[in-house]
C-alpha atoms as a PDB file:
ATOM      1  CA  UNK A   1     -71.219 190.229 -86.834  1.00  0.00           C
ATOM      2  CA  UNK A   2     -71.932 193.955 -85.539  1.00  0.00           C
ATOM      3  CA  UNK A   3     -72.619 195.030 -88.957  1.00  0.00           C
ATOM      4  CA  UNK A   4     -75.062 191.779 -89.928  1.00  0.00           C
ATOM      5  CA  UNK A   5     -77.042 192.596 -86.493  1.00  0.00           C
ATOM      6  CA  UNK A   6     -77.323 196.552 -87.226  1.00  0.00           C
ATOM      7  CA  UNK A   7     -78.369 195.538 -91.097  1.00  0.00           C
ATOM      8  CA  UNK A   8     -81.017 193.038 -89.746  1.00  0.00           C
ATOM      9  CA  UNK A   9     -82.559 195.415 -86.662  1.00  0.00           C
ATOM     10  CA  UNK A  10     -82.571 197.961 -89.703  1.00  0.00           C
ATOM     11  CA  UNK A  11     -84.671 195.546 -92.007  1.00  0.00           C
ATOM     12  CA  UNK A  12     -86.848 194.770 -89.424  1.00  0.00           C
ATOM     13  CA  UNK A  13     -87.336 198.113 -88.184  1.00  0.00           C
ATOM     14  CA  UNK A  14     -88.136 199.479 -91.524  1.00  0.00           C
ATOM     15  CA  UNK A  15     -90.574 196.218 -92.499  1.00  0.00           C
ATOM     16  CA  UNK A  16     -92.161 197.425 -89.005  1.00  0.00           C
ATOM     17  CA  UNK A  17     -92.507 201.099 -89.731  1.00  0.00           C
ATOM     18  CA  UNK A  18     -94.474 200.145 -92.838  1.00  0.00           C
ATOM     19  CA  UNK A  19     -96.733 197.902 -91.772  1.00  0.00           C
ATOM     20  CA  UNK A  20     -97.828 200.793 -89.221  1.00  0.00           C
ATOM     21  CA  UNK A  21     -98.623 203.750 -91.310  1.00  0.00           C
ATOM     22  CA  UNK A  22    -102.070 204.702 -92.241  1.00  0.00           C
ATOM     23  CA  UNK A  23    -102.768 203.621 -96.377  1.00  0.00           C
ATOM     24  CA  UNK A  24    -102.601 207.572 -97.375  1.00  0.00           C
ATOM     25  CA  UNK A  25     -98.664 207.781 -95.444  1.00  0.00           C
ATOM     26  CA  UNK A  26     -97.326 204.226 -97.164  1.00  0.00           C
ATOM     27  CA  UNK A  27     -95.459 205.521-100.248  1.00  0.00           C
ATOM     28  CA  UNK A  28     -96.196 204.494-103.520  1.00  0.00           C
ATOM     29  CA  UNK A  29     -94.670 201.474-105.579  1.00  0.00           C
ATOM     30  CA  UNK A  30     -93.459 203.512-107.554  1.00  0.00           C
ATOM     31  CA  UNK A  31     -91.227 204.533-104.860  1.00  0.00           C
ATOM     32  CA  UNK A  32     -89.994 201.406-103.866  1.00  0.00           C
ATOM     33  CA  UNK A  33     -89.166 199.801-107.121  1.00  0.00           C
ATOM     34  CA  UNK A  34     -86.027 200.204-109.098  1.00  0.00           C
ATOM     35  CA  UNK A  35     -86.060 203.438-110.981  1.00  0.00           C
ATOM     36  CA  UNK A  36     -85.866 203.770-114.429  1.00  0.00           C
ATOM     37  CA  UNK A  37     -83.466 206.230-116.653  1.00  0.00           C
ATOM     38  CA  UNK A  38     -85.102 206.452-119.670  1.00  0.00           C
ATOM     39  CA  UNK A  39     -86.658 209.276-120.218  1.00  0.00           C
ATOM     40  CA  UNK A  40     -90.298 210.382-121.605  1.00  0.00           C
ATOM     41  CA  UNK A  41     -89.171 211.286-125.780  1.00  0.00           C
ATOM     42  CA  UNK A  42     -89.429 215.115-126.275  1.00  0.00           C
ATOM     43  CA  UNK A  43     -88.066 218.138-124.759  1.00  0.00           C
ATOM     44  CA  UNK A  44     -88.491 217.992-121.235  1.00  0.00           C
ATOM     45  CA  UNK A  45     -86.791 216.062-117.859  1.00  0.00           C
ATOM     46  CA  UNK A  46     -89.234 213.767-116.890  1.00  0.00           C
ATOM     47  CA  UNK A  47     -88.580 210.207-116.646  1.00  0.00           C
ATOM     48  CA  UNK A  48     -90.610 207.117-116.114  1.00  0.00           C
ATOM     49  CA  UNK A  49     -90.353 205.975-112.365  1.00  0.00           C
ATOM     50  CA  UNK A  50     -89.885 202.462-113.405  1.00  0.00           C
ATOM     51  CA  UNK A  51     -89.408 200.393-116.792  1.00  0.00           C
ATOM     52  CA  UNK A  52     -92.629 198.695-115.837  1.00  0.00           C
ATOM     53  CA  UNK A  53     -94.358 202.627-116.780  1.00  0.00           C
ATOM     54  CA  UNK A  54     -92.787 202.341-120.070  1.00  0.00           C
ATOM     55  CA  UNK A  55     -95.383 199.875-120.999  1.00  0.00           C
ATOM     56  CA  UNK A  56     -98.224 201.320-119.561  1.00  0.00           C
ATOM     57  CA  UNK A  57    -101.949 201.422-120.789  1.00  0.00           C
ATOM     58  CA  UNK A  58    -100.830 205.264-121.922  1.00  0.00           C
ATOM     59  CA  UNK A  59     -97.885 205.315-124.288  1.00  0.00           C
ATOM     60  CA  UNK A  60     -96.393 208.561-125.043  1.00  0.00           C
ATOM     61  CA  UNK A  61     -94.768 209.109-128.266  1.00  0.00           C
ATOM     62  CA  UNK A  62     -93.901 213.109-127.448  1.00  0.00           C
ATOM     63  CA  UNK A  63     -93.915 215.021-124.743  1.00  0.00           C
ATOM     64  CA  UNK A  64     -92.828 219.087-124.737  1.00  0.00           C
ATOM     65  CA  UNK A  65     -92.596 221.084-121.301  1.00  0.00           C
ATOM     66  CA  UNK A  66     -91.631 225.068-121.175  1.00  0.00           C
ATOM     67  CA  UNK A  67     -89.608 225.809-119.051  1.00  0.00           C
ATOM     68  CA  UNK A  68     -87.952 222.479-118.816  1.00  0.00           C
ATOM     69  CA  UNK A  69     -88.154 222.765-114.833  1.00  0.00           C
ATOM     70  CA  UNK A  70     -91.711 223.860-114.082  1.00  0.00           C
ATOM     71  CA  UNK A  71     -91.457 226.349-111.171  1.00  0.00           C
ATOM     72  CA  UNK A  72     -93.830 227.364-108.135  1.00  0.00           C
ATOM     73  CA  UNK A  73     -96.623 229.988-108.550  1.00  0.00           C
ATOM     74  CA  UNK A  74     -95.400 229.955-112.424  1.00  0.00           C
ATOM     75  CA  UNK A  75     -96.809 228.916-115.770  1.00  0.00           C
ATOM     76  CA  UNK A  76     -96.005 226.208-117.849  1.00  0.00           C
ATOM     77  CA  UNK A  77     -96.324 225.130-121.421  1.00  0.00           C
ATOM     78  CA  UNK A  78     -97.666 221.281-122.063  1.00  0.00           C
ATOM     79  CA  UNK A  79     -97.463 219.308-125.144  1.00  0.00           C
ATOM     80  CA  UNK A  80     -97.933 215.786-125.064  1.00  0.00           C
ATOM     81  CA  UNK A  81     -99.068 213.137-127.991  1.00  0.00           C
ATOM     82  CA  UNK A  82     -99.631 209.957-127.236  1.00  0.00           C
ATOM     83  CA  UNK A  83    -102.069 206.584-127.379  1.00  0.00           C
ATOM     84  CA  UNK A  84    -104.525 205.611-124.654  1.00  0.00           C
ATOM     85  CA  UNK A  85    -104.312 202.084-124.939  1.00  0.00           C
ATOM     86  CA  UNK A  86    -107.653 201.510-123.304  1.00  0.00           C
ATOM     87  CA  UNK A  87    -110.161 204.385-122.194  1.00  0.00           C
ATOM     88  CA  UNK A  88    -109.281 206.644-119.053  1.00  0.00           C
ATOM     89  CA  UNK A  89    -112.080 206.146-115.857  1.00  0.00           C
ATOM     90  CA  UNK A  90    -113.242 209.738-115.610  1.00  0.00           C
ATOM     91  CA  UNK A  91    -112.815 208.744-112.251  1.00  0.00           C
ATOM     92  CA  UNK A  92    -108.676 208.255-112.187  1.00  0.00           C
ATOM     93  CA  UNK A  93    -106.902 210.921-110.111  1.00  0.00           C
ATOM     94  CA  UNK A  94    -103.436 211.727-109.980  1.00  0.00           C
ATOM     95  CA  UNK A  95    -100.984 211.878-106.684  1.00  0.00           C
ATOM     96  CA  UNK A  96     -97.984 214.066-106.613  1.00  0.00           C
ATOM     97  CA  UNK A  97     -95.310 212.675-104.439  1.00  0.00           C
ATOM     98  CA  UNK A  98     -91.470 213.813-103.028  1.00  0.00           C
ATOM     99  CA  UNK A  99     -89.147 211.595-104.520  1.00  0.00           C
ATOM    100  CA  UNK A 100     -87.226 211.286-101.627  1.00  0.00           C
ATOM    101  CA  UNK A 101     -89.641 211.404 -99.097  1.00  0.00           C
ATOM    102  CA  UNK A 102     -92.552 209.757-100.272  1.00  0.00           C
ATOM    103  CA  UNK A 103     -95.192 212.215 -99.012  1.00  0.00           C
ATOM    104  CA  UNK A 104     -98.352 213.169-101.033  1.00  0.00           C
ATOM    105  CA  UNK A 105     -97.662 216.594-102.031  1.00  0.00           C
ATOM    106  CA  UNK A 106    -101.102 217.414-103.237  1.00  0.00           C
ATOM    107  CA  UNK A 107    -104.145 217.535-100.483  1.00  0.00           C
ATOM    108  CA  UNK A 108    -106.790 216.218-102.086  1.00  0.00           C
ATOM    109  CA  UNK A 109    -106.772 213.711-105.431  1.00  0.00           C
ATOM    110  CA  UNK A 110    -106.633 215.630-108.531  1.00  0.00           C
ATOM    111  CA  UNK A 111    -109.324 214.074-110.782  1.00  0.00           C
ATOM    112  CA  UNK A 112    -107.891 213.930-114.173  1.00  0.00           C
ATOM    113  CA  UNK A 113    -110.952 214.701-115.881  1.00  0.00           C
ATOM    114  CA  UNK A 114    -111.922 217.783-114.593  1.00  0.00           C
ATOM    115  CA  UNK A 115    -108.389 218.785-114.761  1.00  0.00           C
ATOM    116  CA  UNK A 116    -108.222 217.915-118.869  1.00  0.00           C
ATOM    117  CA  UNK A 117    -111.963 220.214-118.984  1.00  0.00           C
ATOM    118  CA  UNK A 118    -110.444 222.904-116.970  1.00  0.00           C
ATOM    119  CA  UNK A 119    -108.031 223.251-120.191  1.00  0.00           C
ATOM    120  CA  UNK A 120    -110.520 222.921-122.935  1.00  0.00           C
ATOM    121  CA  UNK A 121    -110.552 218.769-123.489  1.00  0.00           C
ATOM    122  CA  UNK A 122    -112.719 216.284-123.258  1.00  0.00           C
ATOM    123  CA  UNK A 123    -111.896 213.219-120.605  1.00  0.00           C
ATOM    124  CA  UNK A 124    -111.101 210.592-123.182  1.00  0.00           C
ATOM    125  CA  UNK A 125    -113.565 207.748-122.916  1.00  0.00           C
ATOM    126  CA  UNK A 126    -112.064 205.419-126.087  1.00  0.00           C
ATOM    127  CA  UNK A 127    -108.618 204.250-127.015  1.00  0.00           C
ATOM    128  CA  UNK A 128    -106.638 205.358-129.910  1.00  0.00           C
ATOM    129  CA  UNK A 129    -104.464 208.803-130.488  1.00  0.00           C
ATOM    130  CA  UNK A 130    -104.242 211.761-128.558  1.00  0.00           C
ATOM    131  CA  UNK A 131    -102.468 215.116-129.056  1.00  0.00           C
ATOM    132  CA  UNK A 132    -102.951 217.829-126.400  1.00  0.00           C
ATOM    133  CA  UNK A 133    -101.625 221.537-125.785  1.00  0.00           C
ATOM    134  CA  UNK A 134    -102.135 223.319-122.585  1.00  0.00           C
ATOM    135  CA  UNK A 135    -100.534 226.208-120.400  1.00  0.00           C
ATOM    136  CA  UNK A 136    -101.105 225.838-116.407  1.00  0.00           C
ATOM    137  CA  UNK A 137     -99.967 227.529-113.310  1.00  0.00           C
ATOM    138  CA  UNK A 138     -98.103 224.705-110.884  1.00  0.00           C
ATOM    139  CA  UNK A 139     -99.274 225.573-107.735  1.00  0.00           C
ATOM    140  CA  UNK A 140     -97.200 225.671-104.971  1.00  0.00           C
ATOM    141  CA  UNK A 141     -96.315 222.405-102.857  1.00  0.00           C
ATOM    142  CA  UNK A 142     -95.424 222.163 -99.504  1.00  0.00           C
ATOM    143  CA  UNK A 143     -91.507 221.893 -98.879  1.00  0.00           C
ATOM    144  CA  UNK A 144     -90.311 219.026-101.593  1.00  0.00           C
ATOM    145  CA  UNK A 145     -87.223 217.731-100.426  1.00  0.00           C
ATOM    146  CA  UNK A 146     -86.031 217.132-103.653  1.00  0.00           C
ATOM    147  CA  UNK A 147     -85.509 218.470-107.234  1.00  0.00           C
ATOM    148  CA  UNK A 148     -87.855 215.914-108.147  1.00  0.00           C
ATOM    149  CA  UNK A 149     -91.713 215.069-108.037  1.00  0.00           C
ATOM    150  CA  UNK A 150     -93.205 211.771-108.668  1.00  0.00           C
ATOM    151  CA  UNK A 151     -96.942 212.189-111.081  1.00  0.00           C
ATOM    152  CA  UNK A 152     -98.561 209.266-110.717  1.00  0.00           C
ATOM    153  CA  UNK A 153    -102.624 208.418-112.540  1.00  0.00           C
ATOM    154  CA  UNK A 154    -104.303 205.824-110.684  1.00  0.00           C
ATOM    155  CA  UNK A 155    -107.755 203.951-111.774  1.00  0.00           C
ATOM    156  CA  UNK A 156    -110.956 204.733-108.945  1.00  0.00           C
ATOM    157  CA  UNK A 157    -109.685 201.045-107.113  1.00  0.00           C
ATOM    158  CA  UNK A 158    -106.136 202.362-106.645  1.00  0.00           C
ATOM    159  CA  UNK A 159    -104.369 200.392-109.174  1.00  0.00           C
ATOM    160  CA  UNK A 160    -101.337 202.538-110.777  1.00  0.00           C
ATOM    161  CA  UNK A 161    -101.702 203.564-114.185  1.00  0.00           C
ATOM    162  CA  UNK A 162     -98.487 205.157-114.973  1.00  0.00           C
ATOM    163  CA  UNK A 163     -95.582 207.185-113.241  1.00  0.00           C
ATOM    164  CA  UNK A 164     -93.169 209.629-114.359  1.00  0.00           C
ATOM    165  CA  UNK A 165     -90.784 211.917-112.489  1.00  0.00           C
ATOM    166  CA  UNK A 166     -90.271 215.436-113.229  1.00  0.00           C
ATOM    167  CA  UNK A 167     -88.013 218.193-112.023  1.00  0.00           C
ATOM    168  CA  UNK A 168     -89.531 220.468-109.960  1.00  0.00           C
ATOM    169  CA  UNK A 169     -88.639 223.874-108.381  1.00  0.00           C
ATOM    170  CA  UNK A 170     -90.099 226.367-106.078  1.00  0.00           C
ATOM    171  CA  UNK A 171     -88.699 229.392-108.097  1.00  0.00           C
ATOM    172  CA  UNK A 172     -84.929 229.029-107.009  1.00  0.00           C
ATOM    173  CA  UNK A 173     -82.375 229.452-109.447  1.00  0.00           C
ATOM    174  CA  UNK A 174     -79.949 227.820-107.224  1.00  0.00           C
ATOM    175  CA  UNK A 175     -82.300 224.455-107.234  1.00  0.00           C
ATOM    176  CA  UNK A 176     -82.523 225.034-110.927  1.00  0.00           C
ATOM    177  CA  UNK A 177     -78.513 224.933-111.157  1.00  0.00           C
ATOM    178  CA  UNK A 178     -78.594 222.034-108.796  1.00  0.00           C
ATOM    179  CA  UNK A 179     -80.822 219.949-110.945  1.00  0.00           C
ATOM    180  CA  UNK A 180     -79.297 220.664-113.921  1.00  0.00           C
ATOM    181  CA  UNK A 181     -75.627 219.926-112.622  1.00  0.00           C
ATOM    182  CA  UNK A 182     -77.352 216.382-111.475  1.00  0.00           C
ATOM    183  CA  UNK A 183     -78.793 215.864-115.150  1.00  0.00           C
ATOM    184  CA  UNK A 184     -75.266 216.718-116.595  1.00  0.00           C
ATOM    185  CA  UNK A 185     -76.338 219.844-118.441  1.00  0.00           C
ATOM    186  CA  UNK A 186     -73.439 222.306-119.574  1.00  0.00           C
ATOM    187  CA  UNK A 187     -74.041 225.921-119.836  1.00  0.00           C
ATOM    188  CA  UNK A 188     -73.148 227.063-123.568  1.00  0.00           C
END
């Protein structure tokens, strides 16, 4: 009986806390729903947030990342192919988020436009194909308390477009060993 009143004050408690945070604090659905293990097909560790992503209004058929765990204040190498089911808003932003936490990592929106212009293509305003190669320098976040970021693209109104969740490190070889112990990776 103990246990039935400490799991219900704990339900209620939590239901509570989340009705009283500001919009920006709530964390994201993706969050909340049941996470997915199938990962994005290339060479990289990201994985969709949920199976729901897998069927998004963006399907990607490849996606590359070098190094496979992006790092702080480093650069990475992007490849990514794909179909935009419908066009992109050049108004959709994207939110990076702790996994574990659920805090916006990011201060301010990134607008995904002006990000895909800032690497030398154009915000794609019809469906069909897509095949893009870009190098950027991930910026550092405030303290993730994971190995793992959510990326999430929402449209202007707030609706999701698509999740994934990526390692992430801030230039620790010892997170880098964690992570990869996690994902089951052997060193040959």
């Amino acid at each position: 009986m103990k246990f039935l009143n400490t799991l219900a004050t704990l339900a209620i408690s939590t239901i509570a806390a989340a009705h009283c945070m500001k919009k920006g604090q709530q964390i994201s659905a993706s969050f909340i729903s049941n996470p997915s293990d199938e990962m994005l097909p290339g060479a990289n560790l990201v994985y969709y947030c949920t199976d729901e992503d897998i069927d998004s209004s963006i399907s990607i058929t490849n996606l590359d990342v070098f190094p496979g765990i992006p790092t702080a204040e480093d650069s990475t190498e992007i490849s990514i192919s794909g179909i935009f089911l419908k066009p992109i808003d050049p108004n959709s932003y994207v939110l990076l988020r702790d996994v574990v936490t659920g805090e916006q990592l990011n201060s301010q929106q990134i607008l995904i436009c002006p990000f895909l212009e800032s690497v030398g293509y154009s915000c794609p305003s019809e469906s069909g194909p897509f095949h893009m190669e870009f190098e950027f320098m991930v910026g550092s976040l405030p303290i993730v308390k994971s190995n793992d970021i959510y990326i999430e693209l929402y449209e202007p109104a707030g609706n999701q477009i698509i999740c994934v969740k990526s390692a992430y490190s801030l230039n620790n070889d010892e997170d880098q060993d964690i992570y990869l112990d996690r994902s089951g990776a052997i060193d040959l």
